[in-house]
PDB file of N, CA and C in Angstrom:
ATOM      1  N   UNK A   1      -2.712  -3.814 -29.883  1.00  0.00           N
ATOM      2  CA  UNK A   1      -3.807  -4.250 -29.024  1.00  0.00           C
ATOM      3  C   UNK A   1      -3.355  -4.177 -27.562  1.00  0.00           C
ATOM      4  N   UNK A   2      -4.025  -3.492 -26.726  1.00  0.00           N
ATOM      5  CA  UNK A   2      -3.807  -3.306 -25.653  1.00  0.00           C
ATOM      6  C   UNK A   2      -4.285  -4.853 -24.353  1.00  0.00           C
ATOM      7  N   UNK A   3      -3.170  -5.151 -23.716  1.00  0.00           N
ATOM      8  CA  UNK A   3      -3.298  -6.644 -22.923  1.00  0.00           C
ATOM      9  C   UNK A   3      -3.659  -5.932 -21.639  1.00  0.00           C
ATOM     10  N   UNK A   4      -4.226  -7.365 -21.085  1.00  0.00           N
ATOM     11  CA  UNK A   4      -4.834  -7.174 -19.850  1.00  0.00           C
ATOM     12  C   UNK A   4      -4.024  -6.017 -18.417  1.00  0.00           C
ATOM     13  N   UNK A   5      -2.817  -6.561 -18.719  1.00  0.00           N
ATOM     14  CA  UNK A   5      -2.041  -5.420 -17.484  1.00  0.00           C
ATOM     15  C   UNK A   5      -2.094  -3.893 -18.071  1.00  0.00           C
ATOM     16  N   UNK A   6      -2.533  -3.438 -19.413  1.00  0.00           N
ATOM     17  CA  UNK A   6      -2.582  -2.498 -19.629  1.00  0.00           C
ATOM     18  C   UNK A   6      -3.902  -1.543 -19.400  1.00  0.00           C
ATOM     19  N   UNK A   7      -4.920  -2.582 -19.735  1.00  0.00           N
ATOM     20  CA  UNK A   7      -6.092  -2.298 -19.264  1.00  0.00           C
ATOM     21  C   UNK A   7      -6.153  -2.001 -18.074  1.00  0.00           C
ATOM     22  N   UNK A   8      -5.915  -2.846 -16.865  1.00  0.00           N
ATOM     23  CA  UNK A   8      -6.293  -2.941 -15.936  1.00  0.00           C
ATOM     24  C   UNK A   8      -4.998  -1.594 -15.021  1.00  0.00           C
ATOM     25  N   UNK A   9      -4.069  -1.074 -15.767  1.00  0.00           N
ATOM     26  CA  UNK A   9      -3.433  -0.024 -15.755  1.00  0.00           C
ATOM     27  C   UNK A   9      -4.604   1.556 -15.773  1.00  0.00           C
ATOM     28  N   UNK A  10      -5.211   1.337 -16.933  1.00  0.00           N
ATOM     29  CA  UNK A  10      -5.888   2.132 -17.517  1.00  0.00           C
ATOM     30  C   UNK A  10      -7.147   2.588 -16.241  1.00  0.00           C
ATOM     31  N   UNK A  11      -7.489   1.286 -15.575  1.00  0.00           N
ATOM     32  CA  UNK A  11      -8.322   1.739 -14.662  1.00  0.00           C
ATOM     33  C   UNK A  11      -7.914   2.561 -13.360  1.00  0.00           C
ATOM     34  N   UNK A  12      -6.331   1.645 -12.854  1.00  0.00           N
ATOM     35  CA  UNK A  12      -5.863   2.895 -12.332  1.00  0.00           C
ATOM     36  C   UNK A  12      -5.786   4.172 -12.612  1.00  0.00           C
ATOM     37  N   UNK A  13      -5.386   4.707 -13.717  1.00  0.00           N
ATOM     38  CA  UNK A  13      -5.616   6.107 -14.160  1.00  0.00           C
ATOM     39  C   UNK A  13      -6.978   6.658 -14.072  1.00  0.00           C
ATOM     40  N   UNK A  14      -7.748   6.166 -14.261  1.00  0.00           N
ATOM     41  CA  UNK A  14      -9.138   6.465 -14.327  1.00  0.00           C
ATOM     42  C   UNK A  14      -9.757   6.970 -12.669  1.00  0.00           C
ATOM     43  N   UNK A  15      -9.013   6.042 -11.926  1.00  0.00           N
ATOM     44  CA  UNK A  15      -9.737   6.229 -10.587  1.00  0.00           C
ATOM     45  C   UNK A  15      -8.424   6.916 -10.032  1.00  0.00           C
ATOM     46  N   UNK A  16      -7.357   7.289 -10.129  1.00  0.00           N
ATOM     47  CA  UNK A  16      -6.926   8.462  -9.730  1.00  0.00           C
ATOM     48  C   UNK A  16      -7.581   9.769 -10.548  1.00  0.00           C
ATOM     49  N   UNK A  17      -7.665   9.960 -11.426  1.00  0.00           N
ATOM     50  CA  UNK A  17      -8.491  11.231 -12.145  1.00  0.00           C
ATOM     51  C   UNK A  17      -9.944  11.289 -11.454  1.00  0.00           C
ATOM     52  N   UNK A  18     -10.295  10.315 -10.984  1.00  0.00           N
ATOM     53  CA  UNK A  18     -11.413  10.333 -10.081  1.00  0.00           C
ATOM     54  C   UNK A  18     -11.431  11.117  -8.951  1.00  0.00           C
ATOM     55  N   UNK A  19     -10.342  10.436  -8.575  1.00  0.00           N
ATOM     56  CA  UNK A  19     -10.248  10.749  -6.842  1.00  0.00           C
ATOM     57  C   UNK A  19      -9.513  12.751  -6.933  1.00  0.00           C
ATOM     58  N   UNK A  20      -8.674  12.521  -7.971  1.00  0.00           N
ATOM     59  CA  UNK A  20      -8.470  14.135  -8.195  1.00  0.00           C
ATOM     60  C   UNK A  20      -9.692  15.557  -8.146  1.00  0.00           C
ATOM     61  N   UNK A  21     -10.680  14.812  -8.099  1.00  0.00           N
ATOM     62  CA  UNK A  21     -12.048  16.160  -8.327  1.00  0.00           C
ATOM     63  C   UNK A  21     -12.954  15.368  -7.258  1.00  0.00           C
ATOM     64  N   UNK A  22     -12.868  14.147  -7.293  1.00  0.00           N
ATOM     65  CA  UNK A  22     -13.700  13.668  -5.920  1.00  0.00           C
ATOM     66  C   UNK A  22     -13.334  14.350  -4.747  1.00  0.00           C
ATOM     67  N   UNK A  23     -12.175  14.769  -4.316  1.00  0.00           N
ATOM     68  CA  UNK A  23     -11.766  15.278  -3.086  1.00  0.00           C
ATOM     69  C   UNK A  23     -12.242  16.230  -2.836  1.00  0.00           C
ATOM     70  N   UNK A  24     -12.809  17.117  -3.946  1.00  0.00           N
ATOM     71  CA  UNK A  24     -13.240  18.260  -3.727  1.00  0.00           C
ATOM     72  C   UNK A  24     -14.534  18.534  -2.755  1.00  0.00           C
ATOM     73  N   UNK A  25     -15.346  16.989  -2.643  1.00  0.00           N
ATOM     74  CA  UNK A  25     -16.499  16.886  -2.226  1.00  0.00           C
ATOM     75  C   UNK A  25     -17.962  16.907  -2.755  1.00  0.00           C
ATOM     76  N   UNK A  26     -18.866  16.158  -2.499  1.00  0.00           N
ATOM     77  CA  UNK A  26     -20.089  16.123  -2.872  1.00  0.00           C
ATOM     78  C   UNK A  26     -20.788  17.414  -3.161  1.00  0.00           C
ATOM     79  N   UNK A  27     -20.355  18.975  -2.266  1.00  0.00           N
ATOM     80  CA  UNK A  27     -20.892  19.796  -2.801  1.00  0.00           C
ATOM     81  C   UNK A  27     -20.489  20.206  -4.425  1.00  0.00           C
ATOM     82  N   UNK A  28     -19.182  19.998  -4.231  1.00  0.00           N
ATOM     83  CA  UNK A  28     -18.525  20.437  -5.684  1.00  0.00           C
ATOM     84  C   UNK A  28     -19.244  19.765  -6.388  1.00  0.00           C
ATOM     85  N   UNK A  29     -19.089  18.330  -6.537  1.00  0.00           N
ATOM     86  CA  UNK A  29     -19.811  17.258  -7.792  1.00  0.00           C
ATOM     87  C   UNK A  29     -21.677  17.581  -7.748  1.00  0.00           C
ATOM     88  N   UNK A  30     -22.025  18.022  -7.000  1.00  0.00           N
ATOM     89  CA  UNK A  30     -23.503  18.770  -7.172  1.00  0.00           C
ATOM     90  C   UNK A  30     -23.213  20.176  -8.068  1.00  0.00           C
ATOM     91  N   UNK A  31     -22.505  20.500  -7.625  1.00  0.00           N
ATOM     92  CA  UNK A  31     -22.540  22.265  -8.134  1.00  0.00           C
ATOM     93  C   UNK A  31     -21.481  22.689  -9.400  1.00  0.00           C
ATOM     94  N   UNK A  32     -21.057  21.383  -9.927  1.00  0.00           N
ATOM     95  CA  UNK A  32     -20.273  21.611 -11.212  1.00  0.00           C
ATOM     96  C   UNK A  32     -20.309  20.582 -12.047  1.00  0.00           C
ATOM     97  N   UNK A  33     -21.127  21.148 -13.178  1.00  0.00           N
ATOM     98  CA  UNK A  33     -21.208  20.045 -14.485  1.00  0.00           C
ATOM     99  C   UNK A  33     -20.198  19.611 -14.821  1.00  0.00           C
ATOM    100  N   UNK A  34     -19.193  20.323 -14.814  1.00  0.00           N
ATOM    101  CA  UNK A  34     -18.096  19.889 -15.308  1.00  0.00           C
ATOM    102  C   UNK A  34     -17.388  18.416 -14.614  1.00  0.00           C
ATOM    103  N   UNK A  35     -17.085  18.969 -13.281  1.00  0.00           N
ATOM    104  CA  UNK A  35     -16.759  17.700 -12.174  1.00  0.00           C
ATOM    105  C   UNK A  35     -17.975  16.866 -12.537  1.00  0.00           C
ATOM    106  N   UNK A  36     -19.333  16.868 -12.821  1.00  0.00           N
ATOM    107  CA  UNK A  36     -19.823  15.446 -12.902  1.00  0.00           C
ATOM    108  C   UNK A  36     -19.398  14.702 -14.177  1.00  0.00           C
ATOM    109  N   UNK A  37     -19.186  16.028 -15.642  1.00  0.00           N
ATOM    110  CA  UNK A  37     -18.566  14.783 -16.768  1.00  0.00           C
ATOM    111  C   UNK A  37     -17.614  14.625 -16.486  1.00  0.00           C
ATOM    112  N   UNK A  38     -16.131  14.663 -16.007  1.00  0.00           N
ATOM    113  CA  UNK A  38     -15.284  14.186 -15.542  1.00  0.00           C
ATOM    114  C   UNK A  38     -15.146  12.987 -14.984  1.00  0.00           C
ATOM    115  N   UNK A  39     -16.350  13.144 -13.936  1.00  0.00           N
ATOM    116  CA  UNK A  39     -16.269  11.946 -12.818  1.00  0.00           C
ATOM    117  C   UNK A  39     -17.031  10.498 -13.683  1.00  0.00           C
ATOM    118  N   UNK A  40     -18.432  10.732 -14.902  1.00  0.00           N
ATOM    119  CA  UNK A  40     -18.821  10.344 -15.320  1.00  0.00           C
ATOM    120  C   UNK A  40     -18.298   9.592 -16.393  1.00  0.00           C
ATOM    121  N   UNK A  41     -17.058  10.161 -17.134  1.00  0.00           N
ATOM    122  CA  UNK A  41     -16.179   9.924 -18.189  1.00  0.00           C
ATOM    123  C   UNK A  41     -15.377   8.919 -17.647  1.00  0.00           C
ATOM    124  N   UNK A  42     -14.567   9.036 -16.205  1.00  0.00           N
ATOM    125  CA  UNK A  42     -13.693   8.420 -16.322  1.00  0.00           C
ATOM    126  C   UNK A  42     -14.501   7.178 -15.571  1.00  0.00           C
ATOM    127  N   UNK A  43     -15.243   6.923 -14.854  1.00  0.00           N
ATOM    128  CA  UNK A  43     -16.208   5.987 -14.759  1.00  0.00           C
ATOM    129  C   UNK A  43     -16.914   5.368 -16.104  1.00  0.00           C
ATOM    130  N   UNK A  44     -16.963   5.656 -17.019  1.00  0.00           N
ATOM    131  CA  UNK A  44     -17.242   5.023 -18.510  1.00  0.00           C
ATOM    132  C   UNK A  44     -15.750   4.514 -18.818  1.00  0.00           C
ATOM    133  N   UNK A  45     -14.711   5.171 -18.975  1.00  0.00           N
ATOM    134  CA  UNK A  45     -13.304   4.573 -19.153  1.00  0.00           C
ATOM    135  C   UNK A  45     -13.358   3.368 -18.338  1.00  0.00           C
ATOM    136  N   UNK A  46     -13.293   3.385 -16.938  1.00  0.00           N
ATOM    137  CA  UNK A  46     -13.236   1.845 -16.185  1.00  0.00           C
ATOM    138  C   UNK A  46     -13.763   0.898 -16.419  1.00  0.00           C
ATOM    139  N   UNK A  47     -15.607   1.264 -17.046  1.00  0.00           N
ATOM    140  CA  UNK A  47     -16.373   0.323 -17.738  1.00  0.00           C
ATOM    141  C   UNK A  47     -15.576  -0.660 -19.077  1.00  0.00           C
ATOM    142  N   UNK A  48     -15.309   0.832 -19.983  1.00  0.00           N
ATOM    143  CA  UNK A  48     -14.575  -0.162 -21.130  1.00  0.00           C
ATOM    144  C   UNK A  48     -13.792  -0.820 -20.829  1.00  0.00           C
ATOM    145  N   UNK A  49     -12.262  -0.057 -19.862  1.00  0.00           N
ATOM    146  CA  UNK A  49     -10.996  -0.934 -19.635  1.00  0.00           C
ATOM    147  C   UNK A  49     -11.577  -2.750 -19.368  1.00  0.00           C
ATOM    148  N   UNK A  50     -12.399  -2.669 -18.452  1.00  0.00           N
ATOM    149  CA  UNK A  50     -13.156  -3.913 -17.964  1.00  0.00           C
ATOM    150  C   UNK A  50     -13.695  -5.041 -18.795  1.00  0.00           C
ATOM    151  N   UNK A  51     -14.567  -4.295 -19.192  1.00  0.00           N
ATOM    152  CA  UNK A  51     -15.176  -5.298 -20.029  1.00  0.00           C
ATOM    153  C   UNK A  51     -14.065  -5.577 -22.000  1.00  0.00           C
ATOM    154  N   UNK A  52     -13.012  -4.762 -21.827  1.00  0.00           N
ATOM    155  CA  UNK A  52     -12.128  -5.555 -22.808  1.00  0.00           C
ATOM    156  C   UNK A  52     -11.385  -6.435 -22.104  1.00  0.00           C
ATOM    157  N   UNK A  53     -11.362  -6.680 -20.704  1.00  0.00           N
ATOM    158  CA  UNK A  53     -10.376  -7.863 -20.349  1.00  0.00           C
ATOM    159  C   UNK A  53     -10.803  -8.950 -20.995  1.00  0.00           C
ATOM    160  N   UNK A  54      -9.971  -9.796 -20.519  1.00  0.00           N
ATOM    161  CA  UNK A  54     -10.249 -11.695 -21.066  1.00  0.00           C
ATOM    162  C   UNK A  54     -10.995 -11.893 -19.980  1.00  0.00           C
ATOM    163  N   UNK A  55     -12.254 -12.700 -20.739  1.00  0.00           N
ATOM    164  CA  UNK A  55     -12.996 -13.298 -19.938  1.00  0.00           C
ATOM    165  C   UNK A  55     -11.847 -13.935 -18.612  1.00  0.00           C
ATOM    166  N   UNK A  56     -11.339 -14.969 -19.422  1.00  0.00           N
ATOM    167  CA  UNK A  56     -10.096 -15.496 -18.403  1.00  0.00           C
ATOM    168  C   UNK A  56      -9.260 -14.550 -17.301  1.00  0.00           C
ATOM    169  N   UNK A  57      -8.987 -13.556 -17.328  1.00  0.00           N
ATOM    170  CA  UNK A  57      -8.679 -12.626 -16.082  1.00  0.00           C
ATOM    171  C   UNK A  57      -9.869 -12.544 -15.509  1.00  0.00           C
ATOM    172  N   UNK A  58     -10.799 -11.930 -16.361  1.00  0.00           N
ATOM    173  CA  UNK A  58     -12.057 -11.875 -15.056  1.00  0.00           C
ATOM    174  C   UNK A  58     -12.233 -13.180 -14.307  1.00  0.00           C
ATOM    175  N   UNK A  59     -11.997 -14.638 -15.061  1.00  0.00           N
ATOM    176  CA  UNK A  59     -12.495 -15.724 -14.114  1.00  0.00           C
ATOM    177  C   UNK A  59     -11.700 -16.038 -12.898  1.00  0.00           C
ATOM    178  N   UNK A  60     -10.474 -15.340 -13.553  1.00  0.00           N
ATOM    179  CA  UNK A  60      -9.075 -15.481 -12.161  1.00  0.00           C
ATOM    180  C   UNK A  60      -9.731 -14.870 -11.340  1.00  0.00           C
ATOM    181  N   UNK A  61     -10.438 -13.696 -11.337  1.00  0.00           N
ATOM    182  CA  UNK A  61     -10.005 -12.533  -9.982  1.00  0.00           C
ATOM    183  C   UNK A  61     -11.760 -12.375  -9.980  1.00  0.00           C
ATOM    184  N   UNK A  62     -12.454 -13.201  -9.348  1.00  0.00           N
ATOM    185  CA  UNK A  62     -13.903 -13.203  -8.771  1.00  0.00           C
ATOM    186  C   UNK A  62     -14.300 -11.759  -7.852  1.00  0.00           C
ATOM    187  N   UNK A  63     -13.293 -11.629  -7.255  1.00  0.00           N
ATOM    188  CA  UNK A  63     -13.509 -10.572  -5.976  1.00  0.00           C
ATOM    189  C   UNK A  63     -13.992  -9.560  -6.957  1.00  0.00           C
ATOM    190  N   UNK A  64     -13.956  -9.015  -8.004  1.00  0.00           N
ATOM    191  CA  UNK A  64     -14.696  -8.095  -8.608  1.00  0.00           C
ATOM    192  C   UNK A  64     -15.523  -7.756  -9.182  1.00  0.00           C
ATOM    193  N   UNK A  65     -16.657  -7.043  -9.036  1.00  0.00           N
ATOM    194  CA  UNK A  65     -17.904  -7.454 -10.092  1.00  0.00           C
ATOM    195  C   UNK A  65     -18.102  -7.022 -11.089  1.00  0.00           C
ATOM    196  N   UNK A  66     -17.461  -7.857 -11.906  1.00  0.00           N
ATOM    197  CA  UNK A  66     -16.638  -7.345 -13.397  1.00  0.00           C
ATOM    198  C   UNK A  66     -18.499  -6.691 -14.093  1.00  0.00           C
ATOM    199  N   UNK A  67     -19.410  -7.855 -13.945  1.00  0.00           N
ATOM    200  CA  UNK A  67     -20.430  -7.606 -14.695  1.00  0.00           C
ATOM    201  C   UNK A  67     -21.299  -6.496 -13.889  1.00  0.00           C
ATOM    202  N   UNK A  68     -21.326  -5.836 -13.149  1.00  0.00           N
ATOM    203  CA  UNK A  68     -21.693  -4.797 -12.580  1.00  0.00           C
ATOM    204  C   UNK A  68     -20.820  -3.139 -13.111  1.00  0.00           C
ATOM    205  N   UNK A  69     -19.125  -3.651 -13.117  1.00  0.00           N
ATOM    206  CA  UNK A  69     -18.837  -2.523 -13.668  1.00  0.00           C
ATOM    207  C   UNK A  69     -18.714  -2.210 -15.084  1.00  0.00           C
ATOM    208  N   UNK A  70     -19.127  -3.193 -15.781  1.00  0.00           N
ATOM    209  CA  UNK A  70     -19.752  -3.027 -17.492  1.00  0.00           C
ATOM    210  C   UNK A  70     -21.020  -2.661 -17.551  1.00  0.00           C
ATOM    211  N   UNK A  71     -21.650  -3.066 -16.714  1.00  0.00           N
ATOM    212  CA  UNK A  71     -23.480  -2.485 -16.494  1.00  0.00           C
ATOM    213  C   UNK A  71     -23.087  -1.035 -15.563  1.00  0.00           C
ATOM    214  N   UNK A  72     -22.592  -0.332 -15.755  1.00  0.00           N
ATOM    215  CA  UNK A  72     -22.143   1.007 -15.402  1.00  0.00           C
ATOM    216  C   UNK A  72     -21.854   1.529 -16.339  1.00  0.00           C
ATOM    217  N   UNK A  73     -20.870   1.228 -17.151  1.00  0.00           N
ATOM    218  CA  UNK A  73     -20.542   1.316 -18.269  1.00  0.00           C
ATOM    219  C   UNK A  73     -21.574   1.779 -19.202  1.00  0.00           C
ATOM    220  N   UNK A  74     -22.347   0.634 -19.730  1.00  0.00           N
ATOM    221  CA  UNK A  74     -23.533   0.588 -20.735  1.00  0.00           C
ATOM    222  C   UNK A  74     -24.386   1.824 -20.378  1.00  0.00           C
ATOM    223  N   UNK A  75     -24.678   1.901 -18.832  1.00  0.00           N
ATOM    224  CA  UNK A  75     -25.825   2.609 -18.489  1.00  0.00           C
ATOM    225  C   UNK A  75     -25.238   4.032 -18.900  1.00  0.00           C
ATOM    226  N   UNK A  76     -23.834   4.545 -18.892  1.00  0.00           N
ATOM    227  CA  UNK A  76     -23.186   5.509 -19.071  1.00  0.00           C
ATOM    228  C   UNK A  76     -23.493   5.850 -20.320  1.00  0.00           C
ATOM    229  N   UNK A  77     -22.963   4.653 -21.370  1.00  0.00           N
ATOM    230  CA  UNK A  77     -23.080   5.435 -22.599  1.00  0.00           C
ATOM    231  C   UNK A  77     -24.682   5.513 -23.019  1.00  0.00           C
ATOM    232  N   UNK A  78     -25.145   4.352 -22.921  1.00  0.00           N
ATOM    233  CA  UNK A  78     -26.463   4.604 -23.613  1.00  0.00           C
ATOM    234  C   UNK A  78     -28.084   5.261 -23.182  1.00  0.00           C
ATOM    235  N   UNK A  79     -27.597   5.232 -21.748  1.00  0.00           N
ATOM    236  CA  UNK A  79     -28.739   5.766 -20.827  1.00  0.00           C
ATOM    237  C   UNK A  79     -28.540   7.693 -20.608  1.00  0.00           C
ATOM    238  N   UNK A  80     -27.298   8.215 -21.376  1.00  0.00           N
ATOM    239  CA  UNK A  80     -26.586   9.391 -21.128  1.00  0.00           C
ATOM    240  C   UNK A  80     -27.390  10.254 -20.312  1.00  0.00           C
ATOM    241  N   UNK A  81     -29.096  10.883 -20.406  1.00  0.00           N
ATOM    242  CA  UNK A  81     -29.506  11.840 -20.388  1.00  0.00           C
ATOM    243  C   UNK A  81     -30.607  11.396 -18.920  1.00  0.00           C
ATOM    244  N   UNK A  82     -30.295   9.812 -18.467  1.00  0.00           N
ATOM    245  CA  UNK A  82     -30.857   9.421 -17.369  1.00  0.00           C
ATOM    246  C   UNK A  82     -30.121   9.148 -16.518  1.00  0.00           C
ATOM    247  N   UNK A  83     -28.842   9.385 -17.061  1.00  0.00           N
ATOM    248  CA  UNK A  83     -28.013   9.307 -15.683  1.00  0.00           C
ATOM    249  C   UNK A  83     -28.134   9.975 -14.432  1.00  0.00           C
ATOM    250  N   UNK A  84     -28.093   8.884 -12.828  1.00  0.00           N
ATOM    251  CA  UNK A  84     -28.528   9.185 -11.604  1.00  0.00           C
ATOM    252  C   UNK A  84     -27.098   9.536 -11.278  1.00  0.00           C
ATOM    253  N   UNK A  85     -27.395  10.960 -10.877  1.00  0.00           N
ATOM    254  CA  UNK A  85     -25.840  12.094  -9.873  1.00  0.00           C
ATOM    255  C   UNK A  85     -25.790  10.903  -8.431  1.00  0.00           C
ATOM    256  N   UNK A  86     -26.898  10.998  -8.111  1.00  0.00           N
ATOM    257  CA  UNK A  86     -26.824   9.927  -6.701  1.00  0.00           C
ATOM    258  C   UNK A  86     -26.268   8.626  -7.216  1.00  0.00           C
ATOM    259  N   UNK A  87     -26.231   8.016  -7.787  1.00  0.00           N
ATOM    260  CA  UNK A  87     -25.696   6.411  -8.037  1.00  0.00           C
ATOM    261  C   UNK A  87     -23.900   6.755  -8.638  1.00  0.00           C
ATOM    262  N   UNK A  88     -24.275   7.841  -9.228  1.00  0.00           N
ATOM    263  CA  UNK A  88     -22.768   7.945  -9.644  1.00  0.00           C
ATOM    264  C   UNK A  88     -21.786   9.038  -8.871  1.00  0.00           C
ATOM    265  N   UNK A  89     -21.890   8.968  -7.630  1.00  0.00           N
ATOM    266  CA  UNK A  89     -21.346   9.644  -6.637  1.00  0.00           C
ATOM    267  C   UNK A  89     -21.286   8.762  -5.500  1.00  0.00           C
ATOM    268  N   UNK A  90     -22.636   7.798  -5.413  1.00  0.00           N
ATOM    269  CA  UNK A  90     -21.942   6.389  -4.572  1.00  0.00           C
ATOM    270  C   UNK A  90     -20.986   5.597  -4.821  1.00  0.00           C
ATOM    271  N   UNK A  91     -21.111   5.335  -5.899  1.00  0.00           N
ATOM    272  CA  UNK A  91     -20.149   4.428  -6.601  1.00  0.00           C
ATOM    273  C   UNK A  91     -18.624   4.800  -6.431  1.00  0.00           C
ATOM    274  N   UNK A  92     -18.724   6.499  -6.626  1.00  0.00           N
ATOM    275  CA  UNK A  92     -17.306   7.288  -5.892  1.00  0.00           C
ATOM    276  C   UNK A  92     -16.963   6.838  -4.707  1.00  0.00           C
ATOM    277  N   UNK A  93     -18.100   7.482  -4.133  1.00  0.00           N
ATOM    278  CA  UNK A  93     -17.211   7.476  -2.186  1.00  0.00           C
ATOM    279  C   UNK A  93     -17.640   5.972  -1.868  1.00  0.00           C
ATOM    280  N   UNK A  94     -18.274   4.617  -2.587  1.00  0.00           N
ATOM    281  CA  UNK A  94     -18.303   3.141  -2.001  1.00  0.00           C
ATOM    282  C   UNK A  94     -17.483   2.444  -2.605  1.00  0.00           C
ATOM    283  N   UNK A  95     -17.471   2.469  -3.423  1.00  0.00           N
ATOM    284  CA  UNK A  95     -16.303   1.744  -4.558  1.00  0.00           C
ATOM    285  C   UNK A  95     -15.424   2.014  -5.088  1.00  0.00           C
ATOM    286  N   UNK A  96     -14.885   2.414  -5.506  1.00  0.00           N
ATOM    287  CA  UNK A  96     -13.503   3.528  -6.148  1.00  0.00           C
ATOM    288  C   UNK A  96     -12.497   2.954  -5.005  1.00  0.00           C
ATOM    289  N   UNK A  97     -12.621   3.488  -3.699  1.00  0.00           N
ATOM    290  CA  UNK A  97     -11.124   2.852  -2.979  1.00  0.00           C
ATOM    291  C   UNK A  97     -11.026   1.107  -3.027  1.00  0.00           C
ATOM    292  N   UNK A  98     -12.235   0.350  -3.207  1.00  0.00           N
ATOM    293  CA  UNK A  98     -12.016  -1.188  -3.262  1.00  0.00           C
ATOM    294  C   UNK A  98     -11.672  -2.010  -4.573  1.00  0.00           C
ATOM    295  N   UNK A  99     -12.185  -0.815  -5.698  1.00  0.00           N
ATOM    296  CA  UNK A  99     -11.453  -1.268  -6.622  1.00  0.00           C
ATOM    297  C   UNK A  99     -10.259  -0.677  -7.004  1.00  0.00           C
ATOM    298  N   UNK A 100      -9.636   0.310  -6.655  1.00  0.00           N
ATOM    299  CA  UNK A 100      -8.236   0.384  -6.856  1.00  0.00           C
ATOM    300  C   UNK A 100      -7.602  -0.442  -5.887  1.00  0.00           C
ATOM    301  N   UNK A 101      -7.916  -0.888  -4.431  1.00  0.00           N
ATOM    302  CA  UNK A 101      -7.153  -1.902  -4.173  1.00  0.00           C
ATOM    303  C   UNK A 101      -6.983  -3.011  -4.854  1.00  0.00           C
ATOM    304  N   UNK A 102      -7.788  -3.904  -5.707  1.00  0.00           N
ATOM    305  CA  UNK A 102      -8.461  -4.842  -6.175  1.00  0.00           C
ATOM    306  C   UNK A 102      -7.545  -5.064  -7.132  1.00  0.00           C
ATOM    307  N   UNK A 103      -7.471  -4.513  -8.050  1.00  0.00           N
ATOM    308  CA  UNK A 103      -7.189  -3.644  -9.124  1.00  0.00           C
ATOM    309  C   UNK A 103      -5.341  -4.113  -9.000  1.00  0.00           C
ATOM    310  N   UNK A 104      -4.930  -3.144  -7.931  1.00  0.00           N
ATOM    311  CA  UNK A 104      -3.315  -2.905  -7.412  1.00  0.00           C
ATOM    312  C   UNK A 104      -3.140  -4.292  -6.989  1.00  0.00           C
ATOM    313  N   UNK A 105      -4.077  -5.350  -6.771  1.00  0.00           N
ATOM    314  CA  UNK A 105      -3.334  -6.282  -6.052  1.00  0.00           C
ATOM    315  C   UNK A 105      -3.669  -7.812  -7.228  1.00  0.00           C
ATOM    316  N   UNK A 106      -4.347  -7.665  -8.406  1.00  0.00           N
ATOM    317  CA  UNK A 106      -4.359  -8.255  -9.172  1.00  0.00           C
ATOM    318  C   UNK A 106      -2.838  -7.445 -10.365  1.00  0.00           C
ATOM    319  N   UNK A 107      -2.722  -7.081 -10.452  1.00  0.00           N
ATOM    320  CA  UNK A 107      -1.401  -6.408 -11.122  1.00  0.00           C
ATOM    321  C   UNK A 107      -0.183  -7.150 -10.619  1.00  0.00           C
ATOM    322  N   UNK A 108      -0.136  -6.539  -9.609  1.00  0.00           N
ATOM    323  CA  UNK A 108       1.048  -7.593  -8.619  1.00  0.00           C
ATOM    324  C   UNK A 108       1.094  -8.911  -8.731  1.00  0.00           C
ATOM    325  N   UNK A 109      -0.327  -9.362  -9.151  1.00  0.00           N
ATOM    326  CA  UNK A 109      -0.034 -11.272  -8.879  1.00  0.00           C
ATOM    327  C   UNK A 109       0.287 -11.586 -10.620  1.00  0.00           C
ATOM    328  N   UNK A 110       0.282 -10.542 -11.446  1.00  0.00           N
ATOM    329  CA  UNK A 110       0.368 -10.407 -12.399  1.00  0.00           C
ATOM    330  C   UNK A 110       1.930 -10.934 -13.142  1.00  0.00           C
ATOM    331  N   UNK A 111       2.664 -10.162 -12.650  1.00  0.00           N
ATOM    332  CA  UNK A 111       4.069  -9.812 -12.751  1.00  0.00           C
ATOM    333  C   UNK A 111       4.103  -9.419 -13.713  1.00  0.00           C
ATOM    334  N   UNK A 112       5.446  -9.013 -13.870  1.00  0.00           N
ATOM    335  CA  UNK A 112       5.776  -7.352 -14.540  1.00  0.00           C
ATOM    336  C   UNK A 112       5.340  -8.170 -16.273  1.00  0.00           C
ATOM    337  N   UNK A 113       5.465  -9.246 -16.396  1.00  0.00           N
ATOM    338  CA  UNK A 113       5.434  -9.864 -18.038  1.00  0.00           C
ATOM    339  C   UNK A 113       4.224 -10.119 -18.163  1.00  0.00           C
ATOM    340  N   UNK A 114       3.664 -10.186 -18.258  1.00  0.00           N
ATOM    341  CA  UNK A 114       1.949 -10.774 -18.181  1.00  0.00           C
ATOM    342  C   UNK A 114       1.268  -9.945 -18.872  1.00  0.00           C
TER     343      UNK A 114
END
């Protein structure tokens, strides 16, 4: 069973694989299906990592809107064929750098055993 520092590991990976095809730019993520399931996938990965934490980590670390990035999540898997390119390309270039800070600095208060 995978614990909270692993999860919350997992999202790092996720939003570097992000930022790896994000750089490419908004034209790219318009003009390649591929870069949008990518970007879309690993944005569903962050959803799950998330919403398997402990409630109890989420209650530690407020600064994040844990229930916003599970309602990303959901909308990912089950909404598949209504998914908005515009909402999921904001979420890139608005959020992605605040939650990997977020993210990097709940780890740390973590320590390495946790």
């Amino acid at each position: 069973m995978r614990d909270g520092r692993q999860r919350l590991l997992d999202v790092l990976e996720a939003v570097a694989r992000i930022e790896r095809y994000a750089a490419r730019g908004r034209a790219a993520f318009d003009a390649d299906e591929l870069i949008q399931n990518w970007i879309t996938s690993h944005l569903l990965l962050i959803g799950e990592a998330c919403r398997a934490l402990s409630p109890t980590l989420r209650h530690l670390h407020p600064q994040l809107p844990w229930r916003q990035i599970v309602g990303m999540r959901h909308i990912l898997v089950h909404e598949y064929f209504g998914i908005d390119r515009e909402i999921v390309w904001s979420v890139v270039e608005k959020d992605l750098a605040e939650l990997k800070k977020q993210v990097t600095s709940i780890l740390a208060s973590l320590g390495p055993d946790a």
